[in-house]
Protein backbone atom coordinates (compact mmCIF):
# COMPACT_ATOMS: atom_id res chain seq x y z
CA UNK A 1 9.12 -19.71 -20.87
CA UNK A 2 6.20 -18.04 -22.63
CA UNK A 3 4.54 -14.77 -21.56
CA UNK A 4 1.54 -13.10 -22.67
CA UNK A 5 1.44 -9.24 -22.20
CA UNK A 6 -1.93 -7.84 -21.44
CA UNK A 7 -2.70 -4.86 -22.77
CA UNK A 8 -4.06 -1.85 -20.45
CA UNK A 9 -7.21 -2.14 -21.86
CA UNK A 10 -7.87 -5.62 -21.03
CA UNK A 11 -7.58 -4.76 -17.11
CA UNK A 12 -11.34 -3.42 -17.05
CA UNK A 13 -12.78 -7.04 -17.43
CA UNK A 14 -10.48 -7.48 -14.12
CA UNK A 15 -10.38 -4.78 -12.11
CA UNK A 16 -13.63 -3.07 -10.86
CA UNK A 17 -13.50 0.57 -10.17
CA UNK A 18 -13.18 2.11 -6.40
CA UNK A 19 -15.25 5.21 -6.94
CA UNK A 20 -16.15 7.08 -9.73
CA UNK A 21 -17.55 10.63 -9.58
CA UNK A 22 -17.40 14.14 -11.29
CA UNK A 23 -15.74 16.71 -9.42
CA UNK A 24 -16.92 20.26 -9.81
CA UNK A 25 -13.91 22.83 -11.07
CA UNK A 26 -13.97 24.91 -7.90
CA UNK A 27 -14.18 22.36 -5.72
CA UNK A 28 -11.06 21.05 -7.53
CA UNK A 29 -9.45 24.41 -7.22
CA UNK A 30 -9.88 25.06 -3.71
CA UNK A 31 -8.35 21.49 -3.08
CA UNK A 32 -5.55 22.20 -5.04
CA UNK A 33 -4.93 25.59 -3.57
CA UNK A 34 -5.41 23.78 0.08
CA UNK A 35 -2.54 21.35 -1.15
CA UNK A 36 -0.09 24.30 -2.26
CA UNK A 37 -0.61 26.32 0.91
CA UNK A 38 0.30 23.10 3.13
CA UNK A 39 3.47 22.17 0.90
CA UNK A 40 4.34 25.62 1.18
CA UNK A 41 4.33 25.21 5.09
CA UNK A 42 6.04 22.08 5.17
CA UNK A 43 8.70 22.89 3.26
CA UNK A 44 9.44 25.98 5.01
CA UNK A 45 9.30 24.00 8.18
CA UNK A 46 11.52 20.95 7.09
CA UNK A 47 13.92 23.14 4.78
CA UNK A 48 15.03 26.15 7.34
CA UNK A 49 18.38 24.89 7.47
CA UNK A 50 18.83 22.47 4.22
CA UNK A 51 21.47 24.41 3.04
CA UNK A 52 23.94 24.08 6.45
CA UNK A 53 22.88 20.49 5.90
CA UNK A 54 24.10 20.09 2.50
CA UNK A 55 27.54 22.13 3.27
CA UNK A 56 28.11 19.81 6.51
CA UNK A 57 27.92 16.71 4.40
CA UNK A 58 30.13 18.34 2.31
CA UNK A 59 32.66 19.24 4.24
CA UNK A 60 32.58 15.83 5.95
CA UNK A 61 33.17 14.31 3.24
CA UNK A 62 30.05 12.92 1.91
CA UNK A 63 29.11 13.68 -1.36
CA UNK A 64 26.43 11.10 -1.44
CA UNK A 65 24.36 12.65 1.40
CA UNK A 66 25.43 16.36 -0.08
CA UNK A 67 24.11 15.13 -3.32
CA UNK A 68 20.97 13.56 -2.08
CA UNK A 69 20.09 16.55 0.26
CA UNK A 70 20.20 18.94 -2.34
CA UNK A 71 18.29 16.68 -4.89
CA UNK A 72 15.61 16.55 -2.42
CA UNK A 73 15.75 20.18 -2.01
CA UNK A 74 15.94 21.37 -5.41
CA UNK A 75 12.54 19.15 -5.94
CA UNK A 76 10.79 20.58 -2.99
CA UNK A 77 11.34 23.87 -4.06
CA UNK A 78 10.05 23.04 -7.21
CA UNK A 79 7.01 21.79 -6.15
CA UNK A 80 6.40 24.77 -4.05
CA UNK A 81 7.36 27.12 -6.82
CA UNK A 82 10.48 28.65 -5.42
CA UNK A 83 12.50 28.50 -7.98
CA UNK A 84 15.56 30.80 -6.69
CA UNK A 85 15.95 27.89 -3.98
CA UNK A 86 15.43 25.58 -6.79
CA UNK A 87 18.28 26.90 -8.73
CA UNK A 88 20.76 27.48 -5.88
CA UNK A 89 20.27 23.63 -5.39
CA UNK A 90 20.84 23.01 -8.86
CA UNK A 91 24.22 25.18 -8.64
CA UNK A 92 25.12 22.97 -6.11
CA UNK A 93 24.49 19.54 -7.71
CA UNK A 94 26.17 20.55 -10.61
CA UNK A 95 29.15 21.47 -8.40
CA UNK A 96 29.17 18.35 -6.27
């Protein structure tokens, strides 16, 4: 079977744009700001007790769910620039 690869480029004569505009820097800013102040909420609210989580899979006996848990967490906290959490949940990989 023979394939032809299309480059990137070639999509324009395809694909029509949904919306194109210019965004003004502050406008951008205050967006991105808005995002970081409701991440920062969220993960405060879903990550309370992410830690007891992560030690009860563990000493369950699940180091898939202990694993995954703490993944998630160390990425949230990333995100939201806490990067004490971040590294606790690193430790804690690394020791799984």
């Amino acid at each position: 079977m023979i394939r032809s690869c299309m480059r990137v480029t070639d999509l324009h004569k395809y694909l029509t744009p949904a919306c194109v505009s210019a965004v003004d820097k502050n406008t951008h800013a205050h967006d991105n700001a808005a995002l970081k102040k409701e991440l920062e909420a969220s993960f405060v609210k879903n990550n309370q007790e992410k830690f007891r989580e992560i030690f009860t899979a563990i000493d369950v006996g699940d180091p898939k769910l202990s694993h995954r848990l703490a993944h998630t967490h160390k990425t949230n906290a990333g995100l939201t620039g806490r990067g004490s959490l971040q590294n606790a949940a690193g430790v804690i990989i690394w020791m799984i």
